[in-house]
Structures are given as structure tokens and as C-alpha cells.
PDB file of N, CA and C in Angstrom:
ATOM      1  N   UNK A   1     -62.463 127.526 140.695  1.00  0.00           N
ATOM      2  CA  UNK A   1     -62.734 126.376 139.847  1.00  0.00           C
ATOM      3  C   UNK A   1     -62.112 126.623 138.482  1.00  0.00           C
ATOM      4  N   UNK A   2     -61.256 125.613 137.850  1.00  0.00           N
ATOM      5  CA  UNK A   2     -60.626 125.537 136.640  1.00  0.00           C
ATOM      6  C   UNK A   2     -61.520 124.996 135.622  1.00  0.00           C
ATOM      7  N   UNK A   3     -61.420 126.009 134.323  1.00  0.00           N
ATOM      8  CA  UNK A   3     -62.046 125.719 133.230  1.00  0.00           C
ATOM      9  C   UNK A   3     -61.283 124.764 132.794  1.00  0.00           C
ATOM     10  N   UNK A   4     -61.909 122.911 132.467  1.00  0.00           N
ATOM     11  CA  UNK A   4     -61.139 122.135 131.456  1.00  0.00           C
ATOM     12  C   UNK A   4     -60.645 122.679 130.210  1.00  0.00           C
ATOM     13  N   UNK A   5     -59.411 122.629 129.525  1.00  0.00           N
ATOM     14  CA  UNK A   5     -58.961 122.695 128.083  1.00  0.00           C
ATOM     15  C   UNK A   5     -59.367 121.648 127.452  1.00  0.00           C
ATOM     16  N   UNK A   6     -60.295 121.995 126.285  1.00  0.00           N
ATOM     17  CA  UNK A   6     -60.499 120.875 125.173  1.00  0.00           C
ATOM     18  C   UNK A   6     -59.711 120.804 124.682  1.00  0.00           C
ATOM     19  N   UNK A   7     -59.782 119.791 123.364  1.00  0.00           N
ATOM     20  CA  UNK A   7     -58.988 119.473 121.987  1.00  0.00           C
ATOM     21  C   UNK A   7     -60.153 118.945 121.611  1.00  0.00           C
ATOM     22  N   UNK A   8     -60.103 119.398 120.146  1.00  0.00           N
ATOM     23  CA  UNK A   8     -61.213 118.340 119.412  1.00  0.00           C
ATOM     24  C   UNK A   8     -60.493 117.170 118.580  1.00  0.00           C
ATOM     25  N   UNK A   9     -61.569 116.179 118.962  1.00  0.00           N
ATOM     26  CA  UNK A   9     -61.051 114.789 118.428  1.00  0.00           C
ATOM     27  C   UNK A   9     -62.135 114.396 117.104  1.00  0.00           C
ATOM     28  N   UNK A  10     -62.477 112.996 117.461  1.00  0.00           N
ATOM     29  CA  UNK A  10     -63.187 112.934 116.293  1.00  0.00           C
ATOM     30  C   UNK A  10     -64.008 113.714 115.938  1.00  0.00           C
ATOM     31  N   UNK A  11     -64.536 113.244 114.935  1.00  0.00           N
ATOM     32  CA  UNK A  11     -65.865 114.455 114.058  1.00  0.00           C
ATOM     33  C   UNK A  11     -67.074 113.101 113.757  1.00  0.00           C
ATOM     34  N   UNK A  12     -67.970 113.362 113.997  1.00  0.00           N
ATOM     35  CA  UNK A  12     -69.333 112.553 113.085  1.00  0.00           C
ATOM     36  C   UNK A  12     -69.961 113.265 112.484  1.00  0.00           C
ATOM     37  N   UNK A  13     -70.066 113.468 110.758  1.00  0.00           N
ATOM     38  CA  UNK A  13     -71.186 114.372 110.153  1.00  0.00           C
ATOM     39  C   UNK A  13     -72.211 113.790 109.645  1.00  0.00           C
ATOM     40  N   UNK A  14     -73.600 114.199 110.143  1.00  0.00           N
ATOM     41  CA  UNK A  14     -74.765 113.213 109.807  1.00  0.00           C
ATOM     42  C   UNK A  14     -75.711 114.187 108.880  1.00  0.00           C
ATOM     43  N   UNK A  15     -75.807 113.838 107.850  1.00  0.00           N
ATOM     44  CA  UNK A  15     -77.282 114.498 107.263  1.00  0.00           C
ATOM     45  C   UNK A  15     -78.402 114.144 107.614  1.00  0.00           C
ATOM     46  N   UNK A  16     -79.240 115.301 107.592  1.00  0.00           N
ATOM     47  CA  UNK A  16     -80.733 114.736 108.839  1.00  0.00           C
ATOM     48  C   UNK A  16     -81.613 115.476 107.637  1.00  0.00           C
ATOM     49  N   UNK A  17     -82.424 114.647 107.525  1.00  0.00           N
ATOM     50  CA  UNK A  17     -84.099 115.292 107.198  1.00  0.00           C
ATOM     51  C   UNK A  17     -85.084 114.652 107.728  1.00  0.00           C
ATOM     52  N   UNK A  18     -86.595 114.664 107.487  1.00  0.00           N
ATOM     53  CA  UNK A  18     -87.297 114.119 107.673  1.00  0.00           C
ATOM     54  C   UNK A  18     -87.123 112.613 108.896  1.00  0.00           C
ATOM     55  N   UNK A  19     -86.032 112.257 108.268  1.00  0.00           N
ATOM     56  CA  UNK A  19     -85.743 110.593 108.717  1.00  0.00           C
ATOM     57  C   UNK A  19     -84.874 110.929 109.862  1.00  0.00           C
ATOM     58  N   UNK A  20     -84.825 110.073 110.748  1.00  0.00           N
ATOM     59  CA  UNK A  20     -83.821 110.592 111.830  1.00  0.00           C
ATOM     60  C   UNK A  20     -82.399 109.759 112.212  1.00  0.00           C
ATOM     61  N   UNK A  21     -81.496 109.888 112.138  1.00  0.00           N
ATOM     62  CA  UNK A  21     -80.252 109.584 111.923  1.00  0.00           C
ATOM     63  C   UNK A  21     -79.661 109.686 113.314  1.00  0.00           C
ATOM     64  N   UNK A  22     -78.832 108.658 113.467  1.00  0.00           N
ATOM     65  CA  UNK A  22     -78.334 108.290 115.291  1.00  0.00           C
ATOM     66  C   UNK A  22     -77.119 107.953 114.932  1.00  0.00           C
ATOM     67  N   UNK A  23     -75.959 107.681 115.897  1.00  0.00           N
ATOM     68  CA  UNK A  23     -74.801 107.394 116.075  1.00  0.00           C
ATOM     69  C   UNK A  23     -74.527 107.232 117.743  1.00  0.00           C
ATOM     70  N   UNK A  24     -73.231 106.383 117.604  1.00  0.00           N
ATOM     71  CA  UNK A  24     -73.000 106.630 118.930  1.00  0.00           C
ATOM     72  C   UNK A  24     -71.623 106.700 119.439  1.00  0.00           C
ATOM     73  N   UNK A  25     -71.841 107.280 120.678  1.00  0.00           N
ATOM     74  CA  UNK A  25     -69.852 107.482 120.974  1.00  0.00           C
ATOM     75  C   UNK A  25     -69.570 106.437 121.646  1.00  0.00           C
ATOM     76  N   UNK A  26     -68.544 105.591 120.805  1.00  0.00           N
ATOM     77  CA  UNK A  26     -67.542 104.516 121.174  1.00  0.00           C
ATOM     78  C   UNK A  26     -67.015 104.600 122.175  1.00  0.00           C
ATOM     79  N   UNK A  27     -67.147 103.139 122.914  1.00  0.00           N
ATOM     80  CA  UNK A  27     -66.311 102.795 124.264  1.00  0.00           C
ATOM     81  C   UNK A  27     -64.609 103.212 124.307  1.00  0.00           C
ATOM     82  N   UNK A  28     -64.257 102.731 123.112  1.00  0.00           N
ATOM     83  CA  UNK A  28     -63.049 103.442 122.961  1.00  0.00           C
ATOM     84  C   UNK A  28     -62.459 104.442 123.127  1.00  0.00           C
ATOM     85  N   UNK A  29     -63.649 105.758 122.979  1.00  0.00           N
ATOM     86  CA  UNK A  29     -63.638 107.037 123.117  1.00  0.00           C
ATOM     87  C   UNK A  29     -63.591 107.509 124.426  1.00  0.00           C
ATOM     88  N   UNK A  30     -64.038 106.499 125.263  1.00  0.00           N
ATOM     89  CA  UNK A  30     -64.406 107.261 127.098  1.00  0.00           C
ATOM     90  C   UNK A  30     -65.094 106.279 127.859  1.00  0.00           C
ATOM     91  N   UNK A  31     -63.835 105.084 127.518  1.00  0.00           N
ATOM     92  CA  UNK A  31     -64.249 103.796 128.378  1.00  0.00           C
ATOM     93  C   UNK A  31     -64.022 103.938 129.713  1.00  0.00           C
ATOM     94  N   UNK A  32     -66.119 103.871 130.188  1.00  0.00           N
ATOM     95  CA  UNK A  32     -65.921 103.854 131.606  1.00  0.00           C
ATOM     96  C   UNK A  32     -66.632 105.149 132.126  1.00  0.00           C
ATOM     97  N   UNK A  33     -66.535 106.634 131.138  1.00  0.00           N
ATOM     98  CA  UNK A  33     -66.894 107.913 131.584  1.00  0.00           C
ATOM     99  C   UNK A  33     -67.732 108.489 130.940  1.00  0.00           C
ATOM    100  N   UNK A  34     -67.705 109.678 131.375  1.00  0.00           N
ATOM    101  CA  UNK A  34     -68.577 110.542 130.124  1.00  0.00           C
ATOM    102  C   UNK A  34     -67.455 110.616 129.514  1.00  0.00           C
ATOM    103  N   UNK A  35     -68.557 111.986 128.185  1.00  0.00           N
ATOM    104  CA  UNK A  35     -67.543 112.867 127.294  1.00  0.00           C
ATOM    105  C   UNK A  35     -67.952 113.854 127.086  1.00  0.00           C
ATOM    106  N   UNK A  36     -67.077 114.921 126.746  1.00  0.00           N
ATOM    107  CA  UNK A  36     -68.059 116.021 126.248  1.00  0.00           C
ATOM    108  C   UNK A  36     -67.863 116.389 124.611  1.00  0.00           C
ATOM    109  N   UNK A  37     -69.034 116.861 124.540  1.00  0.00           N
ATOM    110  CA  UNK A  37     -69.191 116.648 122.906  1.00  0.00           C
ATOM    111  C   UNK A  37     -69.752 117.936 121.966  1.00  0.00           C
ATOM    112  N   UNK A  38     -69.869 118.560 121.315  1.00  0.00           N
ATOM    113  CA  UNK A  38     -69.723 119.589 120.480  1.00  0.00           C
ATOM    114  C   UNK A  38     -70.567 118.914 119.149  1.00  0.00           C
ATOM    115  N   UNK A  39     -71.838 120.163 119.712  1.00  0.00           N
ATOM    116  CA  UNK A  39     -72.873 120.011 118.593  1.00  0.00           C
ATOM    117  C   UNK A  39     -73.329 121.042 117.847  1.00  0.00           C
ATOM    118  N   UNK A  40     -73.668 121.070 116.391  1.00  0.00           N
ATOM    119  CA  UNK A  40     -73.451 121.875 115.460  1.00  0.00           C
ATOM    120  C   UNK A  40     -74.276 121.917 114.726  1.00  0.00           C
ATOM    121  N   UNK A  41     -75.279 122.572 114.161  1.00  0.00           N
ATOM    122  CA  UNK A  41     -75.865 122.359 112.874  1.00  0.00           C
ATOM    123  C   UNK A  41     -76.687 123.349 111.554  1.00  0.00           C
ATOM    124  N   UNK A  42     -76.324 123.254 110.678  1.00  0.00           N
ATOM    125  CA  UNK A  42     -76.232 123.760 109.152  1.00  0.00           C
ATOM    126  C   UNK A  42     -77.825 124.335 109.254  1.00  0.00           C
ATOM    127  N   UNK A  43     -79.242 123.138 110.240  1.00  0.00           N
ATOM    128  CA  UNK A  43     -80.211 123.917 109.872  1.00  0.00           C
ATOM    129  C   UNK A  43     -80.800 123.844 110.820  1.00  0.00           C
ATOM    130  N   UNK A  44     -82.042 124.069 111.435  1.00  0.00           N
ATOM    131  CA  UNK A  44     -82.741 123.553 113.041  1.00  0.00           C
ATOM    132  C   UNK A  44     -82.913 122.448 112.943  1.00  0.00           C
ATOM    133  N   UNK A  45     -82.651 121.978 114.391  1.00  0.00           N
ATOM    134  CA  UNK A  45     -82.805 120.453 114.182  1.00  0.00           C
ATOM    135  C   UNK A  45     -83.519 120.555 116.135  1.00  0.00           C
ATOM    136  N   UNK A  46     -83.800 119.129 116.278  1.00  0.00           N
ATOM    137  CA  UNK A  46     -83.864 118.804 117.701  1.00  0.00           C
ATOM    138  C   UNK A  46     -83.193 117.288 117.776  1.00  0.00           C
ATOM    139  N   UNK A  47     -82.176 117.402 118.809  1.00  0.00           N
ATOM    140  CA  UNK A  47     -81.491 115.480 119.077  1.00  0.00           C
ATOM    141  C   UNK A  47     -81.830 115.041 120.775  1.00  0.00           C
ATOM    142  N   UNK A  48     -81.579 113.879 120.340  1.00  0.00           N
ATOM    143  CA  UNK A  48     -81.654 113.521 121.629  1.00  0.00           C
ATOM    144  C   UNK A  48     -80.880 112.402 122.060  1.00  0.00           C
ATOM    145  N   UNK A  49     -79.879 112.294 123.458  1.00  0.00           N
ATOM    146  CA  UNK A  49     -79.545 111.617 123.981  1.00  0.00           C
ATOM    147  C   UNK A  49     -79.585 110.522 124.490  1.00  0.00           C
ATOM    148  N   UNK A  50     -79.879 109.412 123.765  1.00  0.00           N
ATOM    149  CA  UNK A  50     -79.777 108.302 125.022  1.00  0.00           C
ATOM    150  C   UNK A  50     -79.558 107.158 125.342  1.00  0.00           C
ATOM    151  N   UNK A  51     -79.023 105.849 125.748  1.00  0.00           N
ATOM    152  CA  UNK A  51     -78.822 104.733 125.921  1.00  0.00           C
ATOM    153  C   UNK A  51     -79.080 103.673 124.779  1.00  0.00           C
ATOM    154  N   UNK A  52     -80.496 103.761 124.651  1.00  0.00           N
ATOM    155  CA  UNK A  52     -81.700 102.724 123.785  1.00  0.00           C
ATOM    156  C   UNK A  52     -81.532 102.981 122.408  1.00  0.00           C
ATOM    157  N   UNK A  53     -81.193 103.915 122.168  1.00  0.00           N
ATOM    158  CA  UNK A  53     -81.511 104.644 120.849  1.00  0.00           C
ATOM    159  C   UNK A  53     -82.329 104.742 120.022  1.00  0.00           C
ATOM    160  N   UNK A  54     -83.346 105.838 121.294  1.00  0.00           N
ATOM    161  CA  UNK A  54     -84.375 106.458 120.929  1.00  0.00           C
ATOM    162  C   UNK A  54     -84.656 107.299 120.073  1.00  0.00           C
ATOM    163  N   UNK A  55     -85.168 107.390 119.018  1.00  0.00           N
ATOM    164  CA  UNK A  55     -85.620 108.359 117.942  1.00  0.00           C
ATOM    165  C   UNK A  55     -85.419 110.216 118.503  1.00  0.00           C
ATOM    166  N   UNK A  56     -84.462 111.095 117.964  1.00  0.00           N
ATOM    167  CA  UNK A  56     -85.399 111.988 118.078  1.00  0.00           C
ATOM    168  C   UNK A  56     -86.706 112.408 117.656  1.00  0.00           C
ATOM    169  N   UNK A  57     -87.521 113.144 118.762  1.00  0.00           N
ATOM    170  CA  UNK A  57     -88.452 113.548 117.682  1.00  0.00           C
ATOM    171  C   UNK A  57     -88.646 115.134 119.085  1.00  0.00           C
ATOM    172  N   UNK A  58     -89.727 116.264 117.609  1.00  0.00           N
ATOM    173  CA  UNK A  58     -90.138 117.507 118.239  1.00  0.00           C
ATOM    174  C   UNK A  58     -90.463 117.436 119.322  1.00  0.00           C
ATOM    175  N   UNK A  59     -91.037 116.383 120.236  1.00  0.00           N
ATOM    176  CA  UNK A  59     -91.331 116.619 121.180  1.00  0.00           C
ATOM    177  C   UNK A  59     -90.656 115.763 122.364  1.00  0.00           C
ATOM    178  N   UNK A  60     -89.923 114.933 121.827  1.00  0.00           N
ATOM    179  CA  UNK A  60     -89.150 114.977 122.880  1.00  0.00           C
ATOM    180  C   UNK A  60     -87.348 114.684 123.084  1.00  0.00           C
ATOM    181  N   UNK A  61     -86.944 116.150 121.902  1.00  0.00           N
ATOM    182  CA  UNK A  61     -85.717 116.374 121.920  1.00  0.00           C
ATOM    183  C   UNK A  61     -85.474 117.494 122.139  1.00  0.00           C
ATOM    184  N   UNK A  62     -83.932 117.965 122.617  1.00  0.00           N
ATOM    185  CA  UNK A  62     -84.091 119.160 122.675  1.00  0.00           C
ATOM    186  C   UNK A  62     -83.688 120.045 121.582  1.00  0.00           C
ATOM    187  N   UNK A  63     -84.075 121.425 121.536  1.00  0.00           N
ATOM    188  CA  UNK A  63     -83.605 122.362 120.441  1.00  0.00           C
ATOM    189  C   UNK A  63     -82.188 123.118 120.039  1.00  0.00           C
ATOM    190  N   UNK A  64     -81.942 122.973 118.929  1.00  0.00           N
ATOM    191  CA  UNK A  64     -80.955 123.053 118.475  1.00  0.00           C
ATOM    192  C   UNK A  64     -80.774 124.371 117.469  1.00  0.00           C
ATOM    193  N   UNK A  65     -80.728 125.498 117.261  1.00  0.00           N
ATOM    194  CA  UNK A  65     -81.350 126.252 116.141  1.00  0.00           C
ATOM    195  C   UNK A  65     -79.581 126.149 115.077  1.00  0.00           C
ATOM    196  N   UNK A  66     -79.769 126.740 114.049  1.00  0.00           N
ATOM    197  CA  UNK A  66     -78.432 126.452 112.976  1.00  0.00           C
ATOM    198  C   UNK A  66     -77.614 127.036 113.509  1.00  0.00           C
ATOM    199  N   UNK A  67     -76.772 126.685 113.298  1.00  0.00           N
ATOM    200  CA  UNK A  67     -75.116 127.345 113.460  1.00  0.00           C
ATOM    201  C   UNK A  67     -74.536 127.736 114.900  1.00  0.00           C
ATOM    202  N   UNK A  68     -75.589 127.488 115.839  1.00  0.00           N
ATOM    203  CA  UNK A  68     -75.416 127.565 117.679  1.00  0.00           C
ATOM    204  C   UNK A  68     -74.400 126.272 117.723  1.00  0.00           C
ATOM    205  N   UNK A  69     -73.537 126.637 118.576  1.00  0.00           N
ATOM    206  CA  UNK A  69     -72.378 125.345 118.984  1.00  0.00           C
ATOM    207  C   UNK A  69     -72.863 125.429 120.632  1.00  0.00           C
ATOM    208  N   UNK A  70     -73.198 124.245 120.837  1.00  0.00           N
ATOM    209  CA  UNK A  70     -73.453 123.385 121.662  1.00  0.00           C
ATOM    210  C   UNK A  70     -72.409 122.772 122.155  1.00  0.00           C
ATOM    211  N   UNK A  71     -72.412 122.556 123.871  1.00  0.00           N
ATOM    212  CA  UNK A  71     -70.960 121.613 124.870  1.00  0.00           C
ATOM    213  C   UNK A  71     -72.288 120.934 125.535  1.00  0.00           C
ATOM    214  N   UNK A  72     -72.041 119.536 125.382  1.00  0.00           N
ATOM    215  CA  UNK A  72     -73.172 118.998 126.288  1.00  0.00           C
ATOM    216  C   UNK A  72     -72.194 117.619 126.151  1.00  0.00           C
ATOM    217  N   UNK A  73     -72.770 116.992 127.817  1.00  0.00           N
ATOM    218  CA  UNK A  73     -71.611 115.898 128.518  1.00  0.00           C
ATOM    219  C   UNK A  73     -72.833 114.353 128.314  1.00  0.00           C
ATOM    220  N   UNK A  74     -72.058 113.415 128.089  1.00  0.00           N
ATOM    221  CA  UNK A  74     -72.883 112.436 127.525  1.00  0.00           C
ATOM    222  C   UNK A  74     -71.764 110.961 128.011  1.00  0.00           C
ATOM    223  N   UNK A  75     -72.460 110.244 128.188  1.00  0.00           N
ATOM    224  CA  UNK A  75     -71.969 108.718 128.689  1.00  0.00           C
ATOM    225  C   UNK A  75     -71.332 107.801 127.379  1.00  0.00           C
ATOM    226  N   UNK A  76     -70.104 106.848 127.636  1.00  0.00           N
ATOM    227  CA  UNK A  76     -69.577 106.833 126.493  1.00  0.00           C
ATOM    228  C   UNK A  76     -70.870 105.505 126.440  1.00  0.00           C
ATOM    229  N   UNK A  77     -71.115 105.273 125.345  1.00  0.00           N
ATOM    230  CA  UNK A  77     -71.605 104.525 124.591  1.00  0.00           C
ATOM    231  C   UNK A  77     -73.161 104.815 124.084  1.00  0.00           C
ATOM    232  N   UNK A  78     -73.254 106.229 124.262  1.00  0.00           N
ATOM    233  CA  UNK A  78     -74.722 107.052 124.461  1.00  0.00           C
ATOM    234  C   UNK A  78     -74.567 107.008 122.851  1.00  0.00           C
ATOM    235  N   UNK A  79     -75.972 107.278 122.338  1.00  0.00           N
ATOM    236  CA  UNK A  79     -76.767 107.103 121.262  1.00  0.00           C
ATOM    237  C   UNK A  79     -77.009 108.414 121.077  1.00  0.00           C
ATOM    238  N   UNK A  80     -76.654 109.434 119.956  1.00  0.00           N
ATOM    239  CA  UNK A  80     -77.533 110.846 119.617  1.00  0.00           C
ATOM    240  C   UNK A  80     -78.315 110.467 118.358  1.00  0.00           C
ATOM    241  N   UNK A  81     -79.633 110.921 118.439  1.00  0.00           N
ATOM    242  CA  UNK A  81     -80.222 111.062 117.097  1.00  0.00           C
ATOM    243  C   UNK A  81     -80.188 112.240 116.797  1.00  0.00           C
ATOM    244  N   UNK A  82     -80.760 112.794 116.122  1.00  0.00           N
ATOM    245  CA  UNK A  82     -81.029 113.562 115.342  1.00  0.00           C
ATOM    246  C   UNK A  82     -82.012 113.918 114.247  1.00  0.00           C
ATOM    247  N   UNK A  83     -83.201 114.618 114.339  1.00  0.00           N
ATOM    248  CA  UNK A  83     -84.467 115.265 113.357  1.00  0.00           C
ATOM    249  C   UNK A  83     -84.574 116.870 113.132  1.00  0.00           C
ATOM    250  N   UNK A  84     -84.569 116.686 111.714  1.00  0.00           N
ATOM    251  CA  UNK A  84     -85.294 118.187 111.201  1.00  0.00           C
ATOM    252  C   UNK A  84     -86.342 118.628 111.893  1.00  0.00           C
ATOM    253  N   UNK A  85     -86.242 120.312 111.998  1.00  0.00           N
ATOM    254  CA  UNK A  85     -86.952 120.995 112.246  1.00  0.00           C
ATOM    255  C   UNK A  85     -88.057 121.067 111.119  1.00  0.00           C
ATOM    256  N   UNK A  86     -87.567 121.895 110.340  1.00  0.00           N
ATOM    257  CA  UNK A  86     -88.178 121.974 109.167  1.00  0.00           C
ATOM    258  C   UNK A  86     -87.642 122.008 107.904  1.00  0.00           C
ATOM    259  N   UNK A  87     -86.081 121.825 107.525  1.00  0.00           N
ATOM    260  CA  UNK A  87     -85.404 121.923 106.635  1.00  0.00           C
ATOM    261  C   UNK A  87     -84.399 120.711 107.101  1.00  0.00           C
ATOM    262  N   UNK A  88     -83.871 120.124 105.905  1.00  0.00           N
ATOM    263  CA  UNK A  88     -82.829 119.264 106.174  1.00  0.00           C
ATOM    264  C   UNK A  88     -81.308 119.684 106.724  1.00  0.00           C
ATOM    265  N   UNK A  89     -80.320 119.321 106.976  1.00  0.00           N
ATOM    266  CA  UNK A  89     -79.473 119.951 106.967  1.00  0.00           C
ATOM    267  C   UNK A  89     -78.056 119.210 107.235  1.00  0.00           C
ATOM    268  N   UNK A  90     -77.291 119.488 107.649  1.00  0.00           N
ATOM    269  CA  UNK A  90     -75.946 118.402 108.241  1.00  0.00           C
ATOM    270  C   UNK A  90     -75.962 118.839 110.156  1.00  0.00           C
ATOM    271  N   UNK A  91     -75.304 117.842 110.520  1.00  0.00           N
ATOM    272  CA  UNK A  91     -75.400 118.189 112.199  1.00  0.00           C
ATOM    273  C   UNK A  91     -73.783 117.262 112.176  1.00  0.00           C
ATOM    274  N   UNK A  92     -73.323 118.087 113.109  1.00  0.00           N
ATOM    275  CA  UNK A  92     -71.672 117.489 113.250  1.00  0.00           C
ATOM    276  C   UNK A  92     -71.697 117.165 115.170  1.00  0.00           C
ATOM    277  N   UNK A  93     -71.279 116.427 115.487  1.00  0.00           N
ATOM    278  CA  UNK A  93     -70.430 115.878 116.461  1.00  0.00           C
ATOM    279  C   UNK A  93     -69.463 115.686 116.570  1.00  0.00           C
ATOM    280  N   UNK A  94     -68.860 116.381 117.341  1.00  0.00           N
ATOM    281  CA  UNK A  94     -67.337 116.470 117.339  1.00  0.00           C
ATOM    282  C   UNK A  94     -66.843 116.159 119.251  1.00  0.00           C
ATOM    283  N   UNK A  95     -66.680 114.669 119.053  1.00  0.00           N
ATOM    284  CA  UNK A  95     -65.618 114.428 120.497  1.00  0.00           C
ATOM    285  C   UNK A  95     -64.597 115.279 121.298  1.00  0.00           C
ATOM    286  N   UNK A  96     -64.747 115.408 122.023  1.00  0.00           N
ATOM    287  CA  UNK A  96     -63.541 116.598 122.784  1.00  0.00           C
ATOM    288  C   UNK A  96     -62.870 116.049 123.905  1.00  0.00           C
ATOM    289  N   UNK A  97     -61.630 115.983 123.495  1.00  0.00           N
ATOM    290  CA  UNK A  97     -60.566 115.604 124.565  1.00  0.00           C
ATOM    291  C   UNK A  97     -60.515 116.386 125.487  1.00  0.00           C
ATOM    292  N   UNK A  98     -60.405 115.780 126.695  1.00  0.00           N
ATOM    293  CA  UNK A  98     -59.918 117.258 127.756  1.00  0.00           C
ATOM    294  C   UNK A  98     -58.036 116.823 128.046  1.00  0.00           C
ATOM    295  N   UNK A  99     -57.852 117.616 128.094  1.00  0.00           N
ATOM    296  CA  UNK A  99     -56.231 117.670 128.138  1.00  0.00           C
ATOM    297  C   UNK A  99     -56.397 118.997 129.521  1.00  0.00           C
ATOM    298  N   UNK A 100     -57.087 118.971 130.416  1.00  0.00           N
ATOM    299  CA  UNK A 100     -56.497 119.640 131.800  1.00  0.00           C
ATOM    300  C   UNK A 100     -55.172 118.808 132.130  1.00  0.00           C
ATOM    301  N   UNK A 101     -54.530 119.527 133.129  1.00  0.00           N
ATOM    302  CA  UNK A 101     -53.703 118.919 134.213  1.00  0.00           C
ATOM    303  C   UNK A 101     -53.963 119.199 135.468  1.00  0.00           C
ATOM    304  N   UNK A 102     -54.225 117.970 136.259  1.00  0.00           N
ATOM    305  CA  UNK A 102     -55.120 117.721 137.229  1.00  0.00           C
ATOM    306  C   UNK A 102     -54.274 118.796 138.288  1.00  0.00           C
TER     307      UNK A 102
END
């Protein structure tokens, strides 16, 4: 089995505290598919994935601790939020091209 080659494409940088902050990956980006996506963050946080664009919250997102880089595959037009742990911090999303050859 062949490991895909990324490229990183866009970037989303969100500041998160208290309040919880969402975005989402554009049809444009992976009309039709997933994507995989590259998650990042400055302090603990927990996000969460999904359609509706549901709030993260502690209990029902998953954990994120600072500066861990995260590959997690997501549907294009999916919703991430994003909430503090206990400190505010920045959280980046960064789109990733795959450039395999099939």
C-alpha cells in the first residue's frame, strides 16, 4: 500500500477562546470528496467535525493538546469548530492536496 504525497494548500487561522469559532472547507476545495486536513494548535483545544455546525464543546469534541499536528479526513463542505481547553490560543487548518500518481 502507497503512502499519498501531500502538498499543503490553503491555511485557515482561527483564534479560539472561551467562544467557539467554526469554518468550513469549500466545495471548491473537494467537490464531491473528502479532504484531508492538518490540524494545529498554539494551546489545548478540543474541535469537532461536522455537517450542521455543531459547536465544539469538552464533551463532545475531540482532544487536541498544543503543538500536536493532526491528519484527519473530512467531507468537503464539513464544518470544524473549535473550543479552549483552558487557555486561548490560535488553531490552524491547513487543506492538503494529494498529488499521488495513481
Amino acid at each position: 500500500m502507497s503512502v499519498p504525497t501531500l502538498l499543503q494548500g490553503p491555511v485557515q487561522k482561527l483564534a479560539f477562546t472561551t467562544h467557539v469559532e467554526s469554518t468550513a472547507i469549500a466545495a471548491n476545495e473537494a467537490p464531491g470528496r473528502t479532504v484531508t486536513v492538518r490540524l494545529c494548535a498554539s494551546a489545548n483545544c478540543w474541535y469537532l467535525v461536522s455537517q450542521a455546525g455543531t459547536a465544539a464543546t469538552t464533551s463532545n469534541g475531540t482532544y487536541l493538546p498544543a503543538s500536536v499536528v493532526e491528519y484527519i479526513r473530512v467531507p468537503n463542505l464539513a464544518i470544524i469548530s473549535v473550543v479552549q481547553d483552558s487557555a486561548g490560543g490560535n488553531f490552524s487548518i491547513t487543506t492538503m492536496q494529494d498529488v499521488s500518481t495513481p
